[in-house]
Protein backbone atom coordinates (compact mmCIF):
# COMPACT_ATOMS: atom_id res chain seq x y z
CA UNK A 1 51.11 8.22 45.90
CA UNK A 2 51.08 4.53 44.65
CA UNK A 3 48.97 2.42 47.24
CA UNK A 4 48.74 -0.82 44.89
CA UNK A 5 49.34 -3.34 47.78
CA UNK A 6 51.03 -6.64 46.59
CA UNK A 7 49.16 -8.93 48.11
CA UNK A 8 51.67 -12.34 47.05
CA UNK A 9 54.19 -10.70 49.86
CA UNK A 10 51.42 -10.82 52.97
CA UNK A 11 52.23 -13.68 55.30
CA UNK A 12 50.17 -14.53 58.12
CA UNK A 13 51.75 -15.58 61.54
CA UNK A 14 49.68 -18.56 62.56
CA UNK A 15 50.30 -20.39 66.09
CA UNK A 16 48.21 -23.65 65.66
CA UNK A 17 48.29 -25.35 62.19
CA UNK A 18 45.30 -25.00 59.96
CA UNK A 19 43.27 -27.57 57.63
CA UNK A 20 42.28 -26.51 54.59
CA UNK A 21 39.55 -28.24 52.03
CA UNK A 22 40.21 -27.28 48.39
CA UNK A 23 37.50 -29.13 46.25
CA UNK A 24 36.87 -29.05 41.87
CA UNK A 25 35.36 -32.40 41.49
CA UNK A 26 36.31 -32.63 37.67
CA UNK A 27 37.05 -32.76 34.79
CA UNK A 28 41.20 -33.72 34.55
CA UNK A 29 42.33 -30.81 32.83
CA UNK A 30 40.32 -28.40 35.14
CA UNK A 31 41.69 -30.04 38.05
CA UNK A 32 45.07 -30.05 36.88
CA UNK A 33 44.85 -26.40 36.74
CA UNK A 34 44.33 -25.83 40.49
CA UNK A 35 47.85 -27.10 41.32
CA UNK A 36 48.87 -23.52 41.27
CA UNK A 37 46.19 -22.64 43.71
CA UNK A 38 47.32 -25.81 46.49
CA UNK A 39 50.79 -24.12 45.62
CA UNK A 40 50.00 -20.35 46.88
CA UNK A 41 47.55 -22.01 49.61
CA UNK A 42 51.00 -23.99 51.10
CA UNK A 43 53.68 -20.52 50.07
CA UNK A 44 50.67 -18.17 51.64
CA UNK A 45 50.52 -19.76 55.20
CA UNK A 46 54.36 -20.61 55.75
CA UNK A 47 53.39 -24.07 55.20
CA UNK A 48 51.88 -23.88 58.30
CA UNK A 49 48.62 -25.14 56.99
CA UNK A 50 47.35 -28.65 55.55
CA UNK A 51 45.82 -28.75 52.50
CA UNK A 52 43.66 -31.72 51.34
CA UNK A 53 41.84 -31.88 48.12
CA UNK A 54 38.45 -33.62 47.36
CA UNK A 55 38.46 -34.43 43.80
CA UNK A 56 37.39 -37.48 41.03
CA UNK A 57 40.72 -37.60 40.09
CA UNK A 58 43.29 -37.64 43.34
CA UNK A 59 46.13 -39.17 41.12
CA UNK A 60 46.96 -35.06 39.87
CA UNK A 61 48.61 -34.93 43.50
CA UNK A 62 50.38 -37.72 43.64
CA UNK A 63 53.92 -36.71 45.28
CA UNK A 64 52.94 -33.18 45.83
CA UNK A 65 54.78 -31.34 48.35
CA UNK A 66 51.77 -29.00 49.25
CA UNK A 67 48.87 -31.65 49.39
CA UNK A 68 48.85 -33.12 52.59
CA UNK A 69 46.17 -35.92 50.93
CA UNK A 70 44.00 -36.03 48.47
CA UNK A 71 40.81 -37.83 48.23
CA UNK A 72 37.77 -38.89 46.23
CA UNK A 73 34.78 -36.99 46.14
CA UNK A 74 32.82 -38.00 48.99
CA UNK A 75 35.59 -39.95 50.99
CA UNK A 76 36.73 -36.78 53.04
CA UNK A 77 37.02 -38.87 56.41
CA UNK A 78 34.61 -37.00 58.84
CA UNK A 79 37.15 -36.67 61.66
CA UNK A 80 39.63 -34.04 59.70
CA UNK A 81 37.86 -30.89 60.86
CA UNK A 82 38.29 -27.87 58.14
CA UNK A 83 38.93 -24.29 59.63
CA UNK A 84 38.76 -23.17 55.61
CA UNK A 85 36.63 -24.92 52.87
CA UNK A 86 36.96 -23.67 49.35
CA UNK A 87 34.72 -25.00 46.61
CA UNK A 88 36.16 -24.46 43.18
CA UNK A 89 33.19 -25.96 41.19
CA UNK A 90 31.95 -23.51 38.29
CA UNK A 91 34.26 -20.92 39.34
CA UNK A 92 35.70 -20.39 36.02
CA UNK A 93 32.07 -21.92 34.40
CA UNK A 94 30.52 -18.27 35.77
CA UNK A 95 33.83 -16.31 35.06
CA UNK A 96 34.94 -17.55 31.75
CA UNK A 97 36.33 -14.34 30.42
CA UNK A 98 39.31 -14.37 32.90
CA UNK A 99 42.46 -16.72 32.26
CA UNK A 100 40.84 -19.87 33.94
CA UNK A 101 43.28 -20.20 36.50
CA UNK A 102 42.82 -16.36 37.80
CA UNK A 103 39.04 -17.44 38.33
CA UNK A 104 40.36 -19.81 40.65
CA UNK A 105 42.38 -17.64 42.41
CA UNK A 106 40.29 -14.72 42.55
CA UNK A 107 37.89 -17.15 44.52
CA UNK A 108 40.37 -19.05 46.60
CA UNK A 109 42.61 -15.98 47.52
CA UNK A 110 41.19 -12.81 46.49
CA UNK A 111 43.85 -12.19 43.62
CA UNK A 112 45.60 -13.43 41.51
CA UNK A 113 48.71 -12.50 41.96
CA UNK A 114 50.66 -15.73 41.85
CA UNK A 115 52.74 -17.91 40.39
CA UNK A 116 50.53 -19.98 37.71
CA UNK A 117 52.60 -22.80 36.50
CA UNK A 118 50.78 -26.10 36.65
CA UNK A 119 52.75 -28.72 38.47
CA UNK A 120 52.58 -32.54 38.11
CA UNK A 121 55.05 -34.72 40.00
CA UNK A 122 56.47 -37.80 39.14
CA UNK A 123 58.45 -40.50 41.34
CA UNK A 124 61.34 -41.76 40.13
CA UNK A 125 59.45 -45.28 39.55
CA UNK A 126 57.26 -43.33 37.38
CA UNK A 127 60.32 -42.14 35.27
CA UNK A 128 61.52 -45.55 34.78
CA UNK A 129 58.15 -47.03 33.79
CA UNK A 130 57.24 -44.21 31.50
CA UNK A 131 60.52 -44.39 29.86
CA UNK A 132 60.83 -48.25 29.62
CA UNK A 133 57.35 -48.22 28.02
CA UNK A 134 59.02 -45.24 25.77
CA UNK A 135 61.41 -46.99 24.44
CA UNK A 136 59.61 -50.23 23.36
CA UNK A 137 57.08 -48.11 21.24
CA UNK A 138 59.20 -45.69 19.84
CA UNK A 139 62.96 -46.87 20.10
CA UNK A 140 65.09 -44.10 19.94
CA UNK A 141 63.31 -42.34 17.63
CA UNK A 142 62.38 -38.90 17.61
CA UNK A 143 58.68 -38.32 18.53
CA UNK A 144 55.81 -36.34 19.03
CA UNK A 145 52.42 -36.28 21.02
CA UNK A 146 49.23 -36.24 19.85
CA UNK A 147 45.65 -36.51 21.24
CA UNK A 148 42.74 -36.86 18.85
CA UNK A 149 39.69 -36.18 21.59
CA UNK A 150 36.92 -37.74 20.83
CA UNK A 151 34.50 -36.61 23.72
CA UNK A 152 31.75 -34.52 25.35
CA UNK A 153 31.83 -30.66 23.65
CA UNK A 154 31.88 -31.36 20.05
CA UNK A 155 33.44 -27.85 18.66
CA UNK A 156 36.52 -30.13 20.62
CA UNK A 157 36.81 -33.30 18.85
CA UNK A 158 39.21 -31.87 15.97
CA UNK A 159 37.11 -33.58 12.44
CA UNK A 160 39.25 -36.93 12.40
CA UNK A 161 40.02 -35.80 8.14
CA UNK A 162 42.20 -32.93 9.65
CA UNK A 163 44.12 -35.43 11.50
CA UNK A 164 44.37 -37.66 8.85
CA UNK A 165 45.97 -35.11 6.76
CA UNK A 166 48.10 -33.63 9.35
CA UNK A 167 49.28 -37.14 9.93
CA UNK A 168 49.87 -38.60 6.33
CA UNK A 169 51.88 -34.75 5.85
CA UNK A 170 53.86 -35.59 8.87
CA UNK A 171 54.79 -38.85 7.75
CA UNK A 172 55.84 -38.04 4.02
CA UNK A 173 57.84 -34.88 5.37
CA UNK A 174 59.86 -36.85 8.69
CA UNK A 175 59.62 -40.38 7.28
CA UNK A 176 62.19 -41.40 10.86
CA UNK A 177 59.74 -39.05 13.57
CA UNK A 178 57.02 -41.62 15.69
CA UNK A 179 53.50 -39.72 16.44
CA UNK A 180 52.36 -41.55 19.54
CA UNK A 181 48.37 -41.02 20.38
CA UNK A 182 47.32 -40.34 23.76
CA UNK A 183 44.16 -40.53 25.36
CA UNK A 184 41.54 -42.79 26.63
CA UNK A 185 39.40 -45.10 25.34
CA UNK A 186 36.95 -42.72 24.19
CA UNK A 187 39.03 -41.63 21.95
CA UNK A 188 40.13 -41.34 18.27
CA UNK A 189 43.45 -42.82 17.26
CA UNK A 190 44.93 -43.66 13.60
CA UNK A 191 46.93 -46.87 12.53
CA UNK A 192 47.89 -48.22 9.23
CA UNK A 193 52.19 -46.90 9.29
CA UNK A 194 54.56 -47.92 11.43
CA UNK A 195 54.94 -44.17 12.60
CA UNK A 196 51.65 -44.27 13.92
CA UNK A 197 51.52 -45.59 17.41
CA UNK A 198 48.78 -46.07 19.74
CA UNK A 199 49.18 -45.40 23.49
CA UNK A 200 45.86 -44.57 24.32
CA UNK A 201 45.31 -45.99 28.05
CA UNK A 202 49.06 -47.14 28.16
CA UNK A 203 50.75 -44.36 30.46
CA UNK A 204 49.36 -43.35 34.01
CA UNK A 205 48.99 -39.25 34.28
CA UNK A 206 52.92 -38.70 35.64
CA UNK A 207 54.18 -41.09 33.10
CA UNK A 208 52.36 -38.91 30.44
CA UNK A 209 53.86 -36.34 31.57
CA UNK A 210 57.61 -38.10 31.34
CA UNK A 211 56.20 -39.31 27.73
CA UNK A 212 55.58 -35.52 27.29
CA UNK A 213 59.09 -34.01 28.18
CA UNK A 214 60.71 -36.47 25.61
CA UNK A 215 58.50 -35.03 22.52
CA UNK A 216 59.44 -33.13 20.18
CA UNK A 217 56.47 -31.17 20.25
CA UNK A 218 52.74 -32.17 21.46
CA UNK A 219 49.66 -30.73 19.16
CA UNK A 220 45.75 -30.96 20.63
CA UNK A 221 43.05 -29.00 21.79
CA UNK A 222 42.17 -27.87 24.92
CA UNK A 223 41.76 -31.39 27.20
CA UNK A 224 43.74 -32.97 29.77
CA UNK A 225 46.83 -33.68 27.75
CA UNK A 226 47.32 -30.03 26.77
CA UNK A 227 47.39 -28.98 30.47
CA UNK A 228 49.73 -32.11 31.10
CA UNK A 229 52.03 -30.68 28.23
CA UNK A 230 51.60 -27.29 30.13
CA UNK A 231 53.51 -28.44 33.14
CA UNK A 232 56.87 -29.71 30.96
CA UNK A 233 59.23 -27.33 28.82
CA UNK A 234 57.86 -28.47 25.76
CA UNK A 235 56.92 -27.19 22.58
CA UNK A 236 52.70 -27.03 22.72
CA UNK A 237 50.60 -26.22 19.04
CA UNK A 238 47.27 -25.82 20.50
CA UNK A 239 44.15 -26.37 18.61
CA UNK A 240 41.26 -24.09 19.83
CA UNK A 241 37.71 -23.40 18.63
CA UNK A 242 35.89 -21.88 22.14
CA UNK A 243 38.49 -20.24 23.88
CA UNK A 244 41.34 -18.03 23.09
CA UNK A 245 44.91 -18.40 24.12
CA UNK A 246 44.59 -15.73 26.91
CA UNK A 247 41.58 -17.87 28.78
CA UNK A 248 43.87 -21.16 28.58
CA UNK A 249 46.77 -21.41 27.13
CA UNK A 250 49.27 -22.25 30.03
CA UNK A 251 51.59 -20.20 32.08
CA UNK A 252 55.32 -21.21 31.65
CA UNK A 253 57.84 -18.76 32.92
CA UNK A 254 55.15 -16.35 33.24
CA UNK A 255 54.24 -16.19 29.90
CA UNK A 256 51.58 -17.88 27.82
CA UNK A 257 53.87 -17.69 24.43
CA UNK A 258 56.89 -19.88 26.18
CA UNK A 259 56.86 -22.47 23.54
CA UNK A 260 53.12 -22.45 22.87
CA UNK A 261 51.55 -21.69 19.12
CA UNK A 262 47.51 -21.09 19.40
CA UNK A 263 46.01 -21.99 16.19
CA UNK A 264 41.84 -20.74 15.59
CA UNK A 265 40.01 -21.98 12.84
CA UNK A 266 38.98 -19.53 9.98
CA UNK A 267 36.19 -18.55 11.68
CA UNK A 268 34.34 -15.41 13.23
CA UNK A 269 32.72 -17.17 16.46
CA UNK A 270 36.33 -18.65 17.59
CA UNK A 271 36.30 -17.96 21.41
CA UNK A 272 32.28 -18.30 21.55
CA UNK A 273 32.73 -19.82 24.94
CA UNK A 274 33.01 -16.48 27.08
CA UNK A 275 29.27 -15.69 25.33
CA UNK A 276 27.42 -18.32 26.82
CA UNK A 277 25.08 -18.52 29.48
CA UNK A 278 26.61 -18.43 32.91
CA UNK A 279 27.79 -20.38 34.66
CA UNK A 280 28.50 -22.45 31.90
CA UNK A 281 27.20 -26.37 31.96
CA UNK A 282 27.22 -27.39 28.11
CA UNK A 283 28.52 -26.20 24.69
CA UNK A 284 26.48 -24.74 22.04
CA UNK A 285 27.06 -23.25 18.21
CA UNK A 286 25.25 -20.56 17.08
CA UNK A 287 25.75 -22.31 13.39
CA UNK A 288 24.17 -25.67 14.89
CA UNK A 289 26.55 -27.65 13.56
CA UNK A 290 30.16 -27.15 15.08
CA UNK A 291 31.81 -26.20 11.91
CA UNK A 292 34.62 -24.82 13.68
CA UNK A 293 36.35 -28.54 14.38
CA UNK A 294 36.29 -29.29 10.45
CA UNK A 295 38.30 -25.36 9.54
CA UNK A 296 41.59 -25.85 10.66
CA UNK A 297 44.33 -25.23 7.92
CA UNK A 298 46.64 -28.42 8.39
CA UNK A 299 49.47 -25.94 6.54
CA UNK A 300 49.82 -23.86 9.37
CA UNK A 301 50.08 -26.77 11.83
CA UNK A 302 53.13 -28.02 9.86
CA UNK A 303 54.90 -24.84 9.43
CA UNK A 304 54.90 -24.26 13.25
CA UNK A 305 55.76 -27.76 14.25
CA UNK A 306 58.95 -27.94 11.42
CA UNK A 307 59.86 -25.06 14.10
CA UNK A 308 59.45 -27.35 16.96
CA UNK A 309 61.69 -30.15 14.75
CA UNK A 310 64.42 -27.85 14.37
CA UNK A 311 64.63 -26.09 17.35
């Protein structure tokens, strides 16, 4: 007798509208990855619940249909009273060896049965800014995205030489094809060819998101612009040192291959995150010295983005 019970189907009859408090305080891409959760909150009630969101970055739910508001940690106005609080702060840090987003769910909902596609909405006044500002850096020019981070977690700052050479490789092979850098002002970026432009700053999250659906292809590590690139159709190389493609990589027609290429370093201790002390607060290498960043083989990036060109 088969008594698996999907639990995705159960609806609950509610009579009086609920309010519901989902909070992750940080960082972008971790928040960004909870949009399936405010999702399955909304489908799981009827819609007959309001979900709010305390977070340091309230822009991820700008337009979205299942966030009743959003607001910065420690603005929650007192007189919205919560029947259901839900605090997703190290949920994956003390559960790393799920898929990130499961950890989430698993808390929030008890499974993780859902639908994990990350959603980011833009207004149509975010299209036409992101693509106005699109076309006066690039033209109509073919283009990819590119984020050289340059931030806390070191194994996660890919060793500026690799992008050097990707970048000079990229330029001699598709002398017409624009690489335009993302980021913030923390950040790495190249100049010195026309083909090399700098947007760091430039685009607001939705409009990096509209700068993301035009690309060709985007290629990065783990950070918020890979989880940005997992809510489009678009081709993702991912560059990852502490986590494997089943803990991150994102869901796109309920898949984690749809038009996403992991590439590890040439190293034993790739995925080293799931060994570390729980839950997890900081990064450490057993080496001491983060080798990992420096061992990527800039070959293999270009034979799996010449796929992305010609697809």
């Amino acid at each position: 007798m088969d008594l698996t019970l999907d639990l995705s189907t159960i609806k609950m009859k509610i009579e009086k509208r609920i309010n519901i408090l989902l909070h992750r305080a940080s960082a972008l891409g971790d928040v960004i990855m909870t949009t399936p959760i405010v999702r399955q909150l909304h489908q799981q009630y009827n819609g007959l619940a309001d979900v709010y969101v305390s977070t340091r970055v309230p822009e991820v739910f700008r337009n979205n249909p299942y966030v009743k508001q959003a607001f910065m940690v420690g603005e929650v106005p007192t007189h919205i009273k919560f029947d259901v609080m839900i605090n997703l702060d190290t949920t994956y840090e003390s559960n790393p060896e799920n898929y990130f987003v499961d950890s989430y769910a698993c808390y929030a909902l008890g499974h993780a049965n859902i639908d994990k596609t990350l959603e980011i909405f833009a207004s149509d006044q975010d299209e036409q800014e992101a693509k106005s500002k699109i076309k006066t850096l690039v033209g109509d020019s073919p283009y990819i995205v590119v984020h050289l981070r340059n931030w806390a977690w070191l194994n996660k700052n890919i060793d500026i030489n690799t992008w050097i050479e990707l970048c000079e490789k990229i330029v001699e092979r598709w002398p017409d094809l624009k690489i335009v850098q993302v980021g913030t002002g923390v950040d790495q970026w190249l100049d010195g060819h026309p083909n090399l432009i700098v947007a760091l700053s430039q685009f607001s999250l939705a409009g990096t998101k509209v700068l993301l659906e035009g690309a060709k292809a985007f290629i990065g590590t783990d950070s918020a612009p890979f989880h940005i690139a997992g809510s489009t159709d678009t081709n993702i190389i991912g560059l990852l040192t502490h986590l494997k493609q089943e803990n991150i990589a994102p869901h796109r027609y309920n898949t984690q291959t749809y038009k996403t290429v992991i590439i590890h370093p040439d190293i034993d201790c790739v995925g080293c995150y799931t060994a570390l002390p729980r839950p997890i607060a900081e990064m450490s290498c057993k080496h001491g010295d983060f080798r990992c960043n420096k061992l990527f083989d800039v070959s293999a990036i270009l034979t799996e983005l010449e796929k992305c060109i010609d697809s």
